[in-house]
N, C-alpha and C. Protein backbone atom coordinates (compact mmCIF):
# COMPACT_ATOMS: atom_id res chain seq x y z
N UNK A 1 77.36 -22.90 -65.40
CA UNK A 1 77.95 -24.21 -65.56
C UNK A 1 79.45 -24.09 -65.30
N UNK A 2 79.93 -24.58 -64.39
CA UNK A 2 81.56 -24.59 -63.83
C UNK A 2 82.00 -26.10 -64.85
N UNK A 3 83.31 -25.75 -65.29
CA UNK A 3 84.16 -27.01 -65.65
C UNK A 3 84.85 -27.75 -64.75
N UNK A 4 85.51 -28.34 -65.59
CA UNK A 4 86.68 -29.40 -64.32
C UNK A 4 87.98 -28.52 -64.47
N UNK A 5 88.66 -28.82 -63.38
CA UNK A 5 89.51 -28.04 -62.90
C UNK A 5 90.39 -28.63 -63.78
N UNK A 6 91.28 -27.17 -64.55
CA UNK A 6 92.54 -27.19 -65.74
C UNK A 6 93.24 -28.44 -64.97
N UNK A 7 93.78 -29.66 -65.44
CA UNK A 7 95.10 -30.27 -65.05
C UNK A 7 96.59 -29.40 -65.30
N UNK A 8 96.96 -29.37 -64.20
CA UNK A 8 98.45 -28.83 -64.76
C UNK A 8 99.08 -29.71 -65.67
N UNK A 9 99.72 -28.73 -66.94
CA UNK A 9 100.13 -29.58 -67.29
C UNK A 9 101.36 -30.51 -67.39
N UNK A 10 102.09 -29.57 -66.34
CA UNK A 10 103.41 -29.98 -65.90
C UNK A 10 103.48 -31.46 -64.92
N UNK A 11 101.66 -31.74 -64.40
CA UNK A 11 101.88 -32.79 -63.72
C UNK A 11 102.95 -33.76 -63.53
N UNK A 12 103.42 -34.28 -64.67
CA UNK A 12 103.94 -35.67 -65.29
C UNK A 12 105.34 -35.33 -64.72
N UNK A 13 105.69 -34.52 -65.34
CA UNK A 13 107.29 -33.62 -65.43
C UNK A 13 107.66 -33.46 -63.54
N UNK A 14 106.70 -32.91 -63.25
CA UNK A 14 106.96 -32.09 -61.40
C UNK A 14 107.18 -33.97 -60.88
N UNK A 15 105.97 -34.57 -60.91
CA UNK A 15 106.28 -35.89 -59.95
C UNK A 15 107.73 -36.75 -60.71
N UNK A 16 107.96 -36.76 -61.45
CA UNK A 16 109.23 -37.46 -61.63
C UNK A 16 110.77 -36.41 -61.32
N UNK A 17 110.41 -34.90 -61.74
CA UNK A 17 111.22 -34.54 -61.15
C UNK A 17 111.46 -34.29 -59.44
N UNK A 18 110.76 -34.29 -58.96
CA UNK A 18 110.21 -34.41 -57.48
C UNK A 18 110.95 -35.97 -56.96
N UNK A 19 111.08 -37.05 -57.72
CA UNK A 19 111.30 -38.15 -57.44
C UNK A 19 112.89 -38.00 -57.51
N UNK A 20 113.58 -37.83 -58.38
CA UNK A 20 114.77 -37.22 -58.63
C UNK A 20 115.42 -36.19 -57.91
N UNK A 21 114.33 -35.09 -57.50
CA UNK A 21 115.44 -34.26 -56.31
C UNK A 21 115.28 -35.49 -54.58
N UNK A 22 114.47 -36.04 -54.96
CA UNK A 22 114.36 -37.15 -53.44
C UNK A 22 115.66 -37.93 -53.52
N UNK A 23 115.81 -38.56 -54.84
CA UNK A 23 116.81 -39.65 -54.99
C UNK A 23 118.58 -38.76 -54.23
N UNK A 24 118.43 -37.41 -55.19
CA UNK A 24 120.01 -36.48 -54.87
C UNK A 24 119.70 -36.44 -53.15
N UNK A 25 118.93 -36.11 -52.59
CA UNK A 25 118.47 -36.02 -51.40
C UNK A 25 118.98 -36.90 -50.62
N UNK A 26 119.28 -38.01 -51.23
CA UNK A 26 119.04 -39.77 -50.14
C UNK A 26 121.02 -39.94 -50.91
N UNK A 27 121.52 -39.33 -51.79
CA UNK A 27 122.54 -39.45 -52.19
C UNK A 27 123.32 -40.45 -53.38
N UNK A 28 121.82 -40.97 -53.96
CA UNK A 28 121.99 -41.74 -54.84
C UNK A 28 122.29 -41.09 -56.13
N UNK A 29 122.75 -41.75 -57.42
CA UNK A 29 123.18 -41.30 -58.49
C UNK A 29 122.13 -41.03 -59.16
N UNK A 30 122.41 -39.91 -60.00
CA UNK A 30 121.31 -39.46 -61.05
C UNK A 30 120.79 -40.90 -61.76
N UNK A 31 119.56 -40.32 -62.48
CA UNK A 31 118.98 -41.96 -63.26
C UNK A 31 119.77 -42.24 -64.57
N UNK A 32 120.36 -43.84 -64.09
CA UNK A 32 120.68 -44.50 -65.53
C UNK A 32 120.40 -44.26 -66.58
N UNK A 33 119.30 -43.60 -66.79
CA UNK A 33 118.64 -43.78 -68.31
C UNK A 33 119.10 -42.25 -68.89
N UNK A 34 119.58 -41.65 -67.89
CA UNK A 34 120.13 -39.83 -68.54
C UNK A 34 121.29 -39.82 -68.35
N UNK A 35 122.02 -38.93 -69.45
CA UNK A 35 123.71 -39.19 -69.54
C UNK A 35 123.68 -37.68 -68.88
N UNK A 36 124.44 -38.04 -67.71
CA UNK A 36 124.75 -37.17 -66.83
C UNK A 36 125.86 -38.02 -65.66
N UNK A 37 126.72 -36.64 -65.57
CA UNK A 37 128.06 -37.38 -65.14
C UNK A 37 127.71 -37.49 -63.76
N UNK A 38 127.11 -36.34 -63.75
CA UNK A 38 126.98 -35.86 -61.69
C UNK A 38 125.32 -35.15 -61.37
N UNK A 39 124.78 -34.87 -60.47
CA UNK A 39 123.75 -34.63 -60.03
C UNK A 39 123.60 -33.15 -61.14
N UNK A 40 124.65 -32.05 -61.19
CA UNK A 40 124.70 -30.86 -61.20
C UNK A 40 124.35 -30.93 -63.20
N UNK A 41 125.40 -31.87 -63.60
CA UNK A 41 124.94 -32.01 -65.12
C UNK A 41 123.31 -32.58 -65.56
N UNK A 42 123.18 -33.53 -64.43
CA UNK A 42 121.61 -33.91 -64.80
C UNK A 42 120.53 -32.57 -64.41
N UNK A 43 120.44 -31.84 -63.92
CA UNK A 43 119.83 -31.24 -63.53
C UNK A 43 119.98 -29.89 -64.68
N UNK A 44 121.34 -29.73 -64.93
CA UNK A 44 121.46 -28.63 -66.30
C UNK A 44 120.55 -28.93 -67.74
N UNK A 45 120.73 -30.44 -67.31
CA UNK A 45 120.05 -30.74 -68.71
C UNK A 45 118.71 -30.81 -68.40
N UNK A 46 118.54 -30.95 -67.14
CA UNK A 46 116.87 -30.70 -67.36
C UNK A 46 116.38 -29.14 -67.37
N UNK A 47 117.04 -28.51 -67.53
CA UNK A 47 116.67 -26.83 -67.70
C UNK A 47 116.85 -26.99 -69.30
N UNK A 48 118.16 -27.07 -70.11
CA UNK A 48 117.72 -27.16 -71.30
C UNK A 48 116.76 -28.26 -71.73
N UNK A 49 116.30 -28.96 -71.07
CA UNK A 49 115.15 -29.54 -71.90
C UNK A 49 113.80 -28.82 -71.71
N UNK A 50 113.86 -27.93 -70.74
CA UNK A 50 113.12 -27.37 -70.53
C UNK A 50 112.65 -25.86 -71.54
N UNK A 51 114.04 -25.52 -71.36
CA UNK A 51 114.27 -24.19 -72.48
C UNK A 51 114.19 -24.85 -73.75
N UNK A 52 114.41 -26.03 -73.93
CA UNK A 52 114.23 -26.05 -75.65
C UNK A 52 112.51 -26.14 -76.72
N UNK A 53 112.52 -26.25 -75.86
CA UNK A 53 110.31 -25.86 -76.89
C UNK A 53 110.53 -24.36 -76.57
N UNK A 54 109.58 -24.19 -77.18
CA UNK A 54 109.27 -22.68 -77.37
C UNK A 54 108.54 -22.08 -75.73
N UNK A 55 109.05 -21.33 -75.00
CA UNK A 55 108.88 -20.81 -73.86
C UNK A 55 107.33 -20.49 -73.69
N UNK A 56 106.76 -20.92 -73.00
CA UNK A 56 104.84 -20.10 -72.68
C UNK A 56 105.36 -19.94 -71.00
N UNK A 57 103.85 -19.68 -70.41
CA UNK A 57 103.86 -19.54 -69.06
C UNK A 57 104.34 -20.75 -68.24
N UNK A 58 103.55 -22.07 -68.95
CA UNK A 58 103.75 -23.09 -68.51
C UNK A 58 105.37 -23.74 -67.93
N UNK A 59 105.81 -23.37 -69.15
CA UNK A 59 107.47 -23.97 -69.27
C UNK A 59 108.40 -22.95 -67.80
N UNK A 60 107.93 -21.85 -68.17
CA UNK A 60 108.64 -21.18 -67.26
C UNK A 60 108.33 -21.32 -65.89
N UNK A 61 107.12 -21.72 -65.23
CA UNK A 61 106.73 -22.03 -64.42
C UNK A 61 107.07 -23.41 -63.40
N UNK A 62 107.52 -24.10 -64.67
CA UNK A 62 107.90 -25.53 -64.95
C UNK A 62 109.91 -25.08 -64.08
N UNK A 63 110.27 -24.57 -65.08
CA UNK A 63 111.93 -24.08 -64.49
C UNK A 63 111.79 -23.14 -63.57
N UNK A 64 110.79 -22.43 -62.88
CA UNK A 64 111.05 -22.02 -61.79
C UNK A 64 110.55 -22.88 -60.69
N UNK A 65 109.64 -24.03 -61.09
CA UNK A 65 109.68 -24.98 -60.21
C UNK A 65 110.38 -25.67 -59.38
N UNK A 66 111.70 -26.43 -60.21
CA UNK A 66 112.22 -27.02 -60.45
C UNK A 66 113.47 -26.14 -59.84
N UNK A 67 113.50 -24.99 -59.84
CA UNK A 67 115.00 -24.58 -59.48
C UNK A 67 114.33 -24.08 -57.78
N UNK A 68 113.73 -23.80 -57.63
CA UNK A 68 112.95 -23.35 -56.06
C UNK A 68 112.72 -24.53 -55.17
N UNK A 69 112.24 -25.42 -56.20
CA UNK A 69 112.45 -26.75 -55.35
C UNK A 69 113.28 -27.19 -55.02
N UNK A 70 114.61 -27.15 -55.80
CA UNK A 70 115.87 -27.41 -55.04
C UNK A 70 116.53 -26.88 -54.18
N UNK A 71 116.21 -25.76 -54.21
CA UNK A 71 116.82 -24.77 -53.18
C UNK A 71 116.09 -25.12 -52.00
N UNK A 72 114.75 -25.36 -51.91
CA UNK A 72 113.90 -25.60 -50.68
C UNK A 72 114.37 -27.04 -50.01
N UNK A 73 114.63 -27.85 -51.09
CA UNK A 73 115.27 -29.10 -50.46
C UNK A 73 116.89 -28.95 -50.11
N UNK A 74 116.96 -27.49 -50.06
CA UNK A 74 118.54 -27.38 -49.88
C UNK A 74 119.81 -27.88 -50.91
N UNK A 75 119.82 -28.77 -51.93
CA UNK A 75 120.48 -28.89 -52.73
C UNK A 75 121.28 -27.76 -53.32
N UNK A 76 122.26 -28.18 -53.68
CA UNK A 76 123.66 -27.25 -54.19
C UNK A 76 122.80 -26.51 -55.18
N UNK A 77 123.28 -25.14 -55.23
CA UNK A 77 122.94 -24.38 -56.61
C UNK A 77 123.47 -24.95 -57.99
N UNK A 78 123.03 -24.93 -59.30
CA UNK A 78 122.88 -24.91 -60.06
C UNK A 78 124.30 -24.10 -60.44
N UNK A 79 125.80 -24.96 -61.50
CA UNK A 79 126.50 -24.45 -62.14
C UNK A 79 126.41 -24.88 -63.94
N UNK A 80 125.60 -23.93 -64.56
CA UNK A 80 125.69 -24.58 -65.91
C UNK A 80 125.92 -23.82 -66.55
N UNK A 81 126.99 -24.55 -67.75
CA UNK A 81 127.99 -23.41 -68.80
C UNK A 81 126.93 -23.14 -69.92
């Protein structure tokens, strides 16, 4: 008996962040709804939101997503204090 295939569970997280490296992409401002001054602060804070639960495979998988994807879309590296 085979199951249904695990959902990732990062689904939710990847397509909105995916939507967000599109938006920096097209040159629009980070989203209204996150206090972030510039592309580079919104994006810091989405690593600490990332680092702040307790680390599994998932999470980390999740921030190496997320930082590979930007690089693949060419976006500026990542400066966070």
């Amino acid at each position: 008996m085979t199951g249904a295939p695990r959902q990732d569970p990062n689904a939710g997280y990847i397509a909105g962040y995916n939507a967000d490296m599109d938006r920096q992409r097209k040159g629009l401002p980070p989203p209204s709804d996150q206090p972030a001054a510039n592309w580079n602060s919104y994006w810091c804070n989405v690593i600490r939101f990332i680092d702040s639960d307790p680390t599994d495979s998932d999470k980390r998988r999740l921030r190496r997503y997320v930082i590979e994807k930007r690089r693949a879309y060419g976006l500026p590296e990542l400066n966070c204090p």
